[in-house]
PDB file of N, CA and C in Angstrom:
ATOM      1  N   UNK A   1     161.620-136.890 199.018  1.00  0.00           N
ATOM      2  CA  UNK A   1     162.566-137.893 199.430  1.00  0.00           C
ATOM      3  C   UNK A   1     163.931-137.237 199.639  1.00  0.00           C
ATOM      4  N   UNK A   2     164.838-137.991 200.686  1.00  0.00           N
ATOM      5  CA  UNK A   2     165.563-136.605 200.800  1.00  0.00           C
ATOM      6  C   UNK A   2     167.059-137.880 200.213  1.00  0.00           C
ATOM      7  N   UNK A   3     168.204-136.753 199.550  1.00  0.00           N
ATOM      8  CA  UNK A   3     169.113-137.179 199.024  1.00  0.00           C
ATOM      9  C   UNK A   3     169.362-138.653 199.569  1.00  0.00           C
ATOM     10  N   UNK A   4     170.022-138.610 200.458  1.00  0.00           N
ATOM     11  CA  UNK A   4     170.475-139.722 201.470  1.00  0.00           C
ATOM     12  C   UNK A   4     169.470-140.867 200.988  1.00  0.00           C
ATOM     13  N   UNK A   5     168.383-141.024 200.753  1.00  0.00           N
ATOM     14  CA  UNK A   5     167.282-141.955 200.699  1.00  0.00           C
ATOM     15  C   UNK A   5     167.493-142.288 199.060  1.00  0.00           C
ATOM     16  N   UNK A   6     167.387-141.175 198.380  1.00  0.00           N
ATOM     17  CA  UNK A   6     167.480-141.594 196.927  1.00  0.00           C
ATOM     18  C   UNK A   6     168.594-142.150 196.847  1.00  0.00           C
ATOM     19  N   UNK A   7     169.705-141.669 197.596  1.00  0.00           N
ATOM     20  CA  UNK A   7     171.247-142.759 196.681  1.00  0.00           C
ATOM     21  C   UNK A   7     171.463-143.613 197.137  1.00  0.00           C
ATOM     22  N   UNK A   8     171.039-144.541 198.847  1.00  0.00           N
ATOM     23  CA  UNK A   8     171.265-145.270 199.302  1.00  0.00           C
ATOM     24  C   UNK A   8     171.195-146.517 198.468  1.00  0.00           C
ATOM     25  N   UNK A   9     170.496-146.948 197.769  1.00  0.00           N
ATOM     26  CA  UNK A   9     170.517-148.353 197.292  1.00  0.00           C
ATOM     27  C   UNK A   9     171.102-148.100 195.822  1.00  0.00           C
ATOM     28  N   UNK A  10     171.880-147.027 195.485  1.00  0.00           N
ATOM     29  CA  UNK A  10     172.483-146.994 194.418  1.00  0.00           C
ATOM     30  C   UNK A  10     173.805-147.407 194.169  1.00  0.00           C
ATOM     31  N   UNK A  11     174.048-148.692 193.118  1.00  0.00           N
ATOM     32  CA  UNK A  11     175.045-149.087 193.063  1.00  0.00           C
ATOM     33  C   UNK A  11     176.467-148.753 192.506  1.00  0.00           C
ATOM     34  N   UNK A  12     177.595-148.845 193.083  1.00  0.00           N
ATOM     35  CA  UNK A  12     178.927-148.180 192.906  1.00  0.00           C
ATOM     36  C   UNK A  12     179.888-149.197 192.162  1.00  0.00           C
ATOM     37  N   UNK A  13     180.391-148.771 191.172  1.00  0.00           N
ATOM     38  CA  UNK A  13     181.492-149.212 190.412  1.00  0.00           C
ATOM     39  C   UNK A  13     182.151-148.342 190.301  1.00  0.00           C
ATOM     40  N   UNK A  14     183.157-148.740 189.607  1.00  0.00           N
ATOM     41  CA  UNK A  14     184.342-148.021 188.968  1.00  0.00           C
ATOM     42  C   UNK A  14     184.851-148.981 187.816  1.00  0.00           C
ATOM     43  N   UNK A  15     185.376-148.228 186.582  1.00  0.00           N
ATOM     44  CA  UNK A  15     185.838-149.342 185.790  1.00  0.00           C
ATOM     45  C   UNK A  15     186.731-148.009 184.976  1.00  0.00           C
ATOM     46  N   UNK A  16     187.861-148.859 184.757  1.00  0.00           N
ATOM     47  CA  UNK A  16     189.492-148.171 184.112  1.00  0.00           C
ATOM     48  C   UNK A  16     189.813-148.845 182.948  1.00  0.00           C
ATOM     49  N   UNK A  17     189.132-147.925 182.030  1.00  0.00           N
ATOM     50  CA  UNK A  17     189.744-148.411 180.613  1.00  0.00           C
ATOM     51  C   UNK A  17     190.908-147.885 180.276  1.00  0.00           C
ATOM     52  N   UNK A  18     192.414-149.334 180.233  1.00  0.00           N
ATOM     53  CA  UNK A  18     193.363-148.261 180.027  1.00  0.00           C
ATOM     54  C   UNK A  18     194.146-147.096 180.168  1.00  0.00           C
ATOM     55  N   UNK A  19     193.695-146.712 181.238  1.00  0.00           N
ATOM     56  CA  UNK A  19     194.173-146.058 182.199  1.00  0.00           C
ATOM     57  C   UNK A  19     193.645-144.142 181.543  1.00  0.00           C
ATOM     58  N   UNK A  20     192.764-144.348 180.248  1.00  0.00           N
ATOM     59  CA  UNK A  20     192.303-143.030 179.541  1.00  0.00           C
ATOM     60  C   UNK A  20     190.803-142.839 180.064  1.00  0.00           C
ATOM     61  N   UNK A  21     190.433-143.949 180.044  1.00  0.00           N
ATOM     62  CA  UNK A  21     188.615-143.280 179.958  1.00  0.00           C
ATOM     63  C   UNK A  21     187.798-143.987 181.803  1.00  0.00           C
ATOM     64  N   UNK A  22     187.616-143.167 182.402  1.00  0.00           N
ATOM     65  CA  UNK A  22     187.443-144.369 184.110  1.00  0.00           C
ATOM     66  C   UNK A  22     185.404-143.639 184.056  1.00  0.00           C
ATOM     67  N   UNK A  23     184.939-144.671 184.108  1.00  0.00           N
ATOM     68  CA  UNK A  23     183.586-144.767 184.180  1.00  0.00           C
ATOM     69  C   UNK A  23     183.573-145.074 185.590  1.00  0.00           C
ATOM     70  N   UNK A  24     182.009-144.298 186.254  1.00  0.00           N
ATOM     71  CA  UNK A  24     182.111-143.978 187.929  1.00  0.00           C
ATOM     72  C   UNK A  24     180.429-144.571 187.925  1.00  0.00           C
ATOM     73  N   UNK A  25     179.366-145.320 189.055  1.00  0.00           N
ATOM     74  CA  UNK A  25     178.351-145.112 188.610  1.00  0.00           C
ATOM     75  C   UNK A  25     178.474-144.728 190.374  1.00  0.00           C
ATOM     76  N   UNK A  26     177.203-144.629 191.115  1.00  0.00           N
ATOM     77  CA  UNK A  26     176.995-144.327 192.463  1.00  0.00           C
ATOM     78  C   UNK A  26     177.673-142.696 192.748  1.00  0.00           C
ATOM     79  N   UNK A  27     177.774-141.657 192.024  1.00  0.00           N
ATOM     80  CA  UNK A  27     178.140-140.424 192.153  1.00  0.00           C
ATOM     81  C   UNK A  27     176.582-139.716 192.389  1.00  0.00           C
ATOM     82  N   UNK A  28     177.386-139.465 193.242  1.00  0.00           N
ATOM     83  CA  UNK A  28     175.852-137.928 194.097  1.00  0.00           C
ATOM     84  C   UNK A  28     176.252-136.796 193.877  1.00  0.00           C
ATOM     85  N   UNK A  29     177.322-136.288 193.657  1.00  0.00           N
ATOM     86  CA  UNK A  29     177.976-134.667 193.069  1.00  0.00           C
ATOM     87  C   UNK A  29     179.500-134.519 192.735  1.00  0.00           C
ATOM     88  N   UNK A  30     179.828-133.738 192.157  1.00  0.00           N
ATOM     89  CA  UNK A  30     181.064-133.169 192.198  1.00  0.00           C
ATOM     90  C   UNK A  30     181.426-132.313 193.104  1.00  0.00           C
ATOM     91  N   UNK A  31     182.365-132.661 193.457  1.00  0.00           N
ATOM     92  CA  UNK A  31     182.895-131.556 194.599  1.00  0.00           C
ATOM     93  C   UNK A  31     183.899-130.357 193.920  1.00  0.00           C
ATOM     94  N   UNK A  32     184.490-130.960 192.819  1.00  0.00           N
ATOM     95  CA  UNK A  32     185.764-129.734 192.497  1.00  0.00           C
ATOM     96  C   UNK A  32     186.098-130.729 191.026  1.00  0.00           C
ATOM     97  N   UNK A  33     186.609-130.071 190.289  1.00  0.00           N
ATOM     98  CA  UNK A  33     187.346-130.253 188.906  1.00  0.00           C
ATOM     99  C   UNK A  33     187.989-129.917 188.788  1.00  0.00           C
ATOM    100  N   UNK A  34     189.329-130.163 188.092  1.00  0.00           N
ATOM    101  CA  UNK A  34     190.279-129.317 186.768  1.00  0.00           C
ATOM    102  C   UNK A  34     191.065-130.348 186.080  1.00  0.00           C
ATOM    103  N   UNK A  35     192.041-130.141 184.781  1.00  0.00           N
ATOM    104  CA  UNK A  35     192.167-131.457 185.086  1.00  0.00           C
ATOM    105  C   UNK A  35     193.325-132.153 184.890  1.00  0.00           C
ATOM    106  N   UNK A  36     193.539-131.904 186.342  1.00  0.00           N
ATOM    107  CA  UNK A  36     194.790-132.476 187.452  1.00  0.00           C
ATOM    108  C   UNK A  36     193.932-133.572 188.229  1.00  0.00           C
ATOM    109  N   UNK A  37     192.930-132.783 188.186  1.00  0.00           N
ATOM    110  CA  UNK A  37     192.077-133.557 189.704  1.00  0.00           C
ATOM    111  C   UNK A  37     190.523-133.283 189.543  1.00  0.00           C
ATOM    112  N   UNK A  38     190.103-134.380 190.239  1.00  0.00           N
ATOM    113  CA  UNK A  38     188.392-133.904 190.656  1.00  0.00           C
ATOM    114  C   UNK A  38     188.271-135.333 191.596  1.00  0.00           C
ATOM    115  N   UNK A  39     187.145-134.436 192.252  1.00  0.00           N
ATOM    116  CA  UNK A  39     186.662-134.763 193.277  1.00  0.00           C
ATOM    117  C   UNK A  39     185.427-134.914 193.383  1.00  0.00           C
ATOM    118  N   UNK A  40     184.855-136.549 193.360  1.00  0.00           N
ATOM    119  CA  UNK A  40     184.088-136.866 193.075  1.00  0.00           C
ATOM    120  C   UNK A  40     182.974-137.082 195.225  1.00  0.00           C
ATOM    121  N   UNK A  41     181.883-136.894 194.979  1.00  0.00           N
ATOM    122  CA  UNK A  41     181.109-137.576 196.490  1.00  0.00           C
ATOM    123  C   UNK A  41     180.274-139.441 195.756  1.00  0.00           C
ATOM    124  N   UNK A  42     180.403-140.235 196.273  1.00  0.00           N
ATOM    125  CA  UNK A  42     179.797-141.118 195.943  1.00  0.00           C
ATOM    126  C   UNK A  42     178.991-141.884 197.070  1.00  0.00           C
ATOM    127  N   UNK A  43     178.173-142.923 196.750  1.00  0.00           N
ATOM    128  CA  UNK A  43     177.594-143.156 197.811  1.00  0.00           C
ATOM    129  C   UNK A  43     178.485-144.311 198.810  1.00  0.00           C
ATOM    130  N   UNK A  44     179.661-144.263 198.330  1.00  0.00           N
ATOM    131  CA  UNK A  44     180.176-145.205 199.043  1.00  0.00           C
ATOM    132  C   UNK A  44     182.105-144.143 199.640  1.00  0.00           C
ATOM    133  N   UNK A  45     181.536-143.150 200.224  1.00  0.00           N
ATOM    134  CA  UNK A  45     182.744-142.316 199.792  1.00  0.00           C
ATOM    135  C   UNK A  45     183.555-141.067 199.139  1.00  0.00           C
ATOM    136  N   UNK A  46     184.174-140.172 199.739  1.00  0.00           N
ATOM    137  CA  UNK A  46     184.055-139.274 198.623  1.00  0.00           C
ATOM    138  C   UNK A  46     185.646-140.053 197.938  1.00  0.00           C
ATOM    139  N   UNK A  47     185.820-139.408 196.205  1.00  0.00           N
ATOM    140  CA  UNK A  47     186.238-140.839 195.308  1.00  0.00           C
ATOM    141  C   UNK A  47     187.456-139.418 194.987  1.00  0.00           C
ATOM    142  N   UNK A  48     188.763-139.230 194.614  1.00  0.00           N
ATOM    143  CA  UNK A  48     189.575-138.528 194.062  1.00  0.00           C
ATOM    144  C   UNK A  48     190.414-138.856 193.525  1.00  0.00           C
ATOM    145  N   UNK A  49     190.272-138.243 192.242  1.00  0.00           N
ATOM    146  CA  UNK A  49     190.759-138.526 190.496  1.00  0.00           C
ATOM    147  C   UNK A  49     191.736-138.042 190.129  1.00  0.00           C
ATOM    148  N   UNK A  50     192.919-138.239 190.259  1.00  0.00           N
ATOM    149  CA  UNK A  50     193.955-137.227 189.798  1.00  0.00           C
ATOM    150  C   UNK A  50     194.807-137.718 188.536  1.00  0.00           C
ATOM    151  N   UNK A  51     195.234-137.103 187.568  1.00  0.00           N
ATOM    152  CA  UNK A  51     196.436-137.328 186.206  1.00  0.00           C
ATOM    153  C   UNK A  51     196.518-136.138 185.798  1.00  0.00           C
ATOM    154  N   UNK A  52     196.885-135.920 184.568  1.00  0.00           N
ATOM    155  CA  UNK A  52     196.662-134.969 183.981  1.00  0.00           C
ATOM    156  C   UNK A  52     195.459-135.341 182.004  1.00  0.00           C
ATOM    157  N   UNK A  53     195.600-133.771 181.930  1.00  0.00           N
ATOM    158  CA  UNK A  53     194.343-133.730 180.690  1.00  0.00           C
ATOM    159  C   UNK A  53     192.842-134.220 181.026  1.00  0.00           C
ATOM    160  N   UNK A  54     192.316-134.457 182.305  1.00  0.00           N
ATOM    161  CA  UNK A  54     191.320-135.041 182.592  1.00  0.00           C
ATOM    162  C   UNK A  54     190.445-134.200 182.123  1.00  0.00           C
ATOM    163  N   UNK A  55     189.232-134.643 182.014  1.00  0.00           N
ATOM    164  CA  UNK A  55     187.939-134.390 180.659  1.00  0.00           C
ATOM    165  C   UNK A  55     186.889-134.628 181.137  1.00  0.00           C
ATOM    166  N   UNK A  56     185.745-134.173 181.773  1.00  0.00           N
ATOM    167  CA  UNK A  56     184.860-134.530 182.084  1.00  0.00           C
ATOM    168  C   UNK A  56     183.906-135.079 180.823  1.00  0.00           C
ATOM    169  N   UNK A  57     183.606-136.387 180.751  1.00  0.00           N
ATOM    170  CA  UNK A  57     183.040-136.003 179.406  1.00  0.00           C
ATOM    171  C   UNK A  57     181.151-136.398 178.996  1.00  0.00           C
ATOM    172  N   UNK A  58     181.105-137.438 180.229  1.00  0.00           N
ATOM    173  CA  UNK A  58     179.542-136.886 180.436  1.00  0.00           C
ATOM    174  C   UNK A  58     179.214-137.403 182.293  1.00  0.00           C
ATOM    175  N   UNK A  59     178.880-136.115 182.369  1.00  0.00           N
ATOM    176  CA  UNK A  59     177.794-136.269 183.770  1.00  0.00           C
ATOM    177  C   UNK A  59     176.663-136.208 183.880  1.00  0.00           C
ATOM    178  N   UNK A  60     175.835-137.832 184.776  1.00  0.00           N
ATOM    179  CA  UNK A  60     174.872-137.943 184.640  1.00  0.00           C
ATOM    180  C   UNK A  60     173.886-137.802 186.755  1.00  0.00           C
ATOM    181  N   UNK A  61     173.766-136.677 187.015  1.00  0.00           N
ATOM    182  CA  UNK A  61     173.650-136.828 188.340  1.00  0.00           C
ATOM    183  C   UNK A  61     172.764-137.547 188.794  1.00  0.00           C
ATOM    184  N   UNK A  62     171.825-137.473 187.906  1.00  0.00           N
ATOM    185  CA  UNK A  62     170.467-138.056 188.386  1.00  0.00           C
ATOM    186  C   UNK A  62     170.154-139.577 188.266  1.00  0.00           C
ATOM    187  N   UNK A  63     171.472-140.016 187.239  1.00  0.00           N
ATOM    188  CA  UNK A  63     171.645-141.394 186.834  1.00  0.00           C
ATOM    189  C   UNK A  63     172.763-141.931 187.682  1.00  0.00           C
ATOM    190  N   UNK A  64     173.274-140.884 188.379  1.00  0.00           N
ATOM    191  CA  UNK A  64     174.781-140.913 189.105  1.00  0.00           C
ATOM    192  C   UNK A  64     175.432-141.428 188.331  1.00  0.00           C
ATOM    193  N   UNK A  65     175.895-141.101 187.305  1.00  0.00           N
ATOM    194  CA  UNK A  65     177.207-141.582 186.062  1.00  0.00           C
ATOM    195  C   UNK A  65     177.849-140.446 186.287  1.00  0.00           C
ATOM    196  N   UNK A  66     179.234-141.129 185.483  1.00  0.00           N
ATOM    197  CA  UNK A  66     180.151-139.753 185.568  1.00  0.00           C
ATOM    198  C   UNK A  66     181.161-140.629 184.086  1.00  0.00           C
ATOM    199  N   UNK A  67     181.626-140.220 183.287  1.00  0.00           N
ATOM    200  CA  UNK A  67     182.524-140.457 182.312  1.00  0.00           C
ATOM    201  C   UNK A  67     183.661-139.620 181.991  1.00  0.00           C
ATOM    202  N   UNK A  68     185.102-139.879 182.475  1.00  0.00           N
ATOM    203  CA  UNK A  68     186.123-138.676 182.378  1.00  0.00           C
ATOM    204  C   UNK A  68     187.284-139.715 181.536  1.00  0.00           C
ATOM    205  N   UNK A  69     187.278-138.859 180.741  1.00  0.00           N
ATOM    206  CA  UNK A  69     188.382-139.213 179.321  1.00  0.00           C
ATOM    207  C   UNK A  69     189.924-138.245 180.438  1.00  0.00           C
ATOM    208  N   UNK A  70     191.328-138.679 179.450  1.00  0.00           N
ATOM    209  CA  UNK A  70     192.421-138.505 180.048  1.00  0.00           C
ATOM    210  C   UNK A  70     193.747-139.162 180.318  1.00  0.00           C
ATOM    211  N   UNK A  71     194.338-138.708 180.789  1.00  0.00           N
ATOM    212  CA  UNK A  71     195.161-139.786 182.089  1.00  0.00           C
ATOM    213  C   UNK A  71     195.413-140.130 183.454  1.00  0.00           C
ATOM    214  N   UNK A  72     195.245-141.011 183.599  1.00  0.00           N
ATOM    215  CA  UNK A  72     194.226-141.255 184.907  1.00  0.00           C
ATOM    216  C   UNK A  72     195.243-141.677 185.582  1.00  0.00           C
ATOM    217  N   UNK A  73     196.139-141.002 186.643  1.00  0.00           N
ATOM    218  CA  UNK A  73     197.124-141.740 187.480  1.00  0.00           C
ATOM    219  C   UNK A  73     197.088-141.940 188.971  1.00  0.00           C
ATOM    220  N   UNK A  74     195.689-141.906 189.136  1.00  0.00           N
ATOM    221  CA  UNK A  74     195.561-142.273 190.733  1.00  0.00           C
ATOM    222  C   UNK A  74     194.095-142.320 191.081  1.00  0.00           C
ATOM    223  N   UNK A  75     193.514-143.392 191.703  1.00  0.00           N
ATOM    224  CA  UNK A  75     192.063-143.520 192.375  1.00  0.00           C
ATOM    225  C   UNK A  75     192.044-143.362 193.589  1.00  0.00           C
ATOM    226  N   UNK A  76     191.516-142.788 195.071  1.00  0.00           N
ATOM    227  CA  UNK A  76     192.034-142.829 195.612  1.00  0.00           C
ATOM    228  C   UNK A  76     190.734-142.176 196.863  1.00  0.00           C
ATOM    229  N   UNK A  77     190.082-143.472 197.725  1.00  0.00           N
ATOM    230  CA  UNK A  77     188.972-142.603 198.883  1.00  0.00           C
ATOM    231  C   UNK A  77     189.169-142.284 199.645  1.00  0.00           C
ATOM    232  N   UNK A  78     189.161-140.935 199.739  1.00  0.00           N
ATOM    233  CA  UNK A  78     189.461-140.437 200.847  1.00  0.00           C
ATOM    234  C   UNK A  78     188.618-139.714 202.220  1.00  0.00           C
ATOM    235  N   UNK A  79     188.620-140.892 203.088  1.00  0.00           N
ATOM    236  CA  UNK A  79     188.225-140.433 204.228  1.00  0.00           C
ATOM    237  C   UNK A  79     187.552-139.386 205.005  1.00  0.00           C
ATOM    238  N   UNK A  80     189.096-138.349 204.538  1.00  0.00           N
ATOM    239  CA  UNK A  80     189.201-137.243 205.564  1.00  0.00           C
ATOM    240  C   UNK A  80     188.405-135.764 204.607  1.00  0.00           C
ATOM    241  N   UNK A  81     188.361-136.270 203.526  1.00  0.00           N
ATOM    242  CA  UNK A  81     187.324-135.531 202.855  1.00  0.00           C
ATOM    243  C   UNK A  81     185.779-135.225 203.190  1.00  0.00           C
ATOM    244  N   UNK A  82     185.346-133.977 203.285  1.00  0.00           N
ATOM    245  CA  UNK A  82     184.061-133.924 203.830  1.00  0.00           C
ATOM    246  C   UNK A  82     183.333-133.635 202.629  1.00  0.00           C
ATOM    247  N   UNK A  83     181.633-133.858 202.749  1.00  0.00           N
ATOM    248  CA  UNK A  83     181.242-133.302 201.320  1.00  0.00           C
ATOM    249  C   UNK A  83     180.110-131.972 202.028  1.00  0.00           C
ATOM    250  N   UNK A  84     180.918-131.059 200.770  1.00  0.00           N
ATOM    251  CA  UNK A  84     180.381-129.607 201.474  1.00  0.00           C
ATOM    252  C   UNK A  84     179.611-128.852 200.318  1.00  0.00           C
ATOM    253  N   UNK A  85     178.382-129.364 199.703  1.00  0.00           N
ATOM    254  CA  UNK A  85     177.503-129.341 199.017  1.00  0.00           C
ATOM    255  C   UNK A  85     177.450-129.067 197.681  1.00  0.00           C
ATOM    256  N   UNK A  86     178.560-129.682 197.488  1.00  0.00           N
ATOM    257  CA  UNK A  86     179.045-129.783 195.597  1.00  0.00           C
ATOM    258  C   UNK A  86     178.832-128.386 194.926  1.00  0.00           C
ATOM    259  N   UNK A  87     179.835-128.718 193.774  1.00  0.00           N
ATOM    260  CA  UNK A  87     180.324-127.805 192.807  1.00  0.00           C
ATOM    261  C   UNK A  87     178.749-127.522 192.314  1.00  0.00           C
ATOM    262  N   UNK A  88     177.998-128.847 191.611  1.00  0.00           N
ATOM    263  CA  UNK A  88     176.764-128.394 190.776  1.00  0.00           C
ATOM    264  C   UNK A  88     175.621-128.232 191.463  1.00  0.00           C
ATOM    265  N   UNK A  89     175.967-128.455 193.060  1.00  0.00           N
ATOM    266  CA  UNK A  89     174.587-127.829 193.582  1.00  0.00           C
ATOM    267  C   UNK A  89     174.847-125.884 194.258  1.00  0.00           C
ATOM    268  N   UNK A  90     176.202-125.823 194.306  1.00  0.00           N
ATOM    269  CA  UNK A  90     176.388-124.711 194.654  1.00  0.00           C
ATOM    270  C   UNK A  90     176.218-123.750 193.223  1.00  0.00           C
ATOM    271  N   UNK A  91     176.508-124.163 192.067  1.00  0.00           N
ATOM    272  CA  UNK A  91     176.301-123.227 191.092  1.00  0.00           C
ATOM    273  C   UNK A  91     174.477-123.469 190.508  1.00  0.00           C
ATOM    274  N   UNK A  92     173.897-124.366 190.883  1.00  0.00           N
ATOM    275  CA  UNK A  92     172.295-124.307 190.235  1.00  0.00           C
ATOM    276  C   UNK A  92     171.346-124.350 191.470  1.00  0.00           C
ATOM    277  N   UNK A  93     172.115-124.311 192.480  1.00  0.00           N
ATOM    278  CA  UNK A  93     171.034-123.497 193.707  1.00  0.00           C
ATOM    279  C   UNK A  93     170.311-125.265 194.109  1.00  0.00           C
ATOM    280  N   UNK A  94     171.092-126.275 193.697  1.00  0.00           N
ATOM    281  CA  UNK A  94     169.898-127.552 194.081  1.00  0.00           C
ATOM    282  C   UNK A  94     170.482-128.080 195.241  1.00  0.00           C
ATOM    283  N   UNK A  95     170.889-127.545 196.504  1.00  0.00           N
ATOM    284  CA  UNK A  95     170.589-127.685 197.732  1.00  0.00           C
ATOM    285  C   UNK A  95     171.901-126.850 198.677  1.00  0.00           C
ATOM    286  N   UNK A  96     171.967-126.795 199.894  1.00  0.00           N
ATOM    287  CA  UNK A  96     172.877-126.036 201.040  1.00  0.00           C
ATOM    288  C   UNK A  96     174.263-126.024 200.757  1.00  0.00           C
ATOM    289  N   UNK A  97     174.671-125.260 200.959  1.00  0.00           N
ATOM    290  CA  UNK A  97     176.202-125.000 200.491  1.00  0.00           C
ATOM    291  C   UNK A  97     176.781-125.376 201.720  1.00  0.00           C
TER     292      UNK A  97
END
């Protein structure tokens, strides 16, 4: 089954606790981290996270979760962002760079 097929009917939230802990569900990869920023691909979008102290604190790809502890001072989809075969598929070889 090819990516595109598995995430299509996967559903997307976002939810901001407090502006410390932002729960993501509908994530297909990471594109980039640190933590100023990360850059999330979702199925509705690629999604970019910026504050400072950000924390990845659990990623679930296959569940498409994502949980990042922090301070969270901006949500923000951006368009003009392309997705160019993620951070965790470029470091574990699970698909084209």
């Amino acid at each position: 089954m090819a990516a595109e097929e598995r995430y299509r009917d996967m559903p997307h939230t976002v939810i901001l606790e407090g502006r410390e802990r932002l729960s993501v569900s509908g994530v297909t990869d990471v594109q980039s981290f640190d933590e100023e920023q990360i850059v999330l691909e979702t199925v509705r979008g690629m999604l970019v996270v910026r504050g400072q102290s950000l924390h990845v604190e659990r990623l679930q790809i296959e569940a498409g979760e994502l949980i990042v502890e922090g301070e969270v001072g901006c949500l923000e989809y951006d368009e003009s962002a392309q997705p160019r075969g993620g951070l965790l598929r470029r470091l574990f070889g699970g698909g084209e760079a």
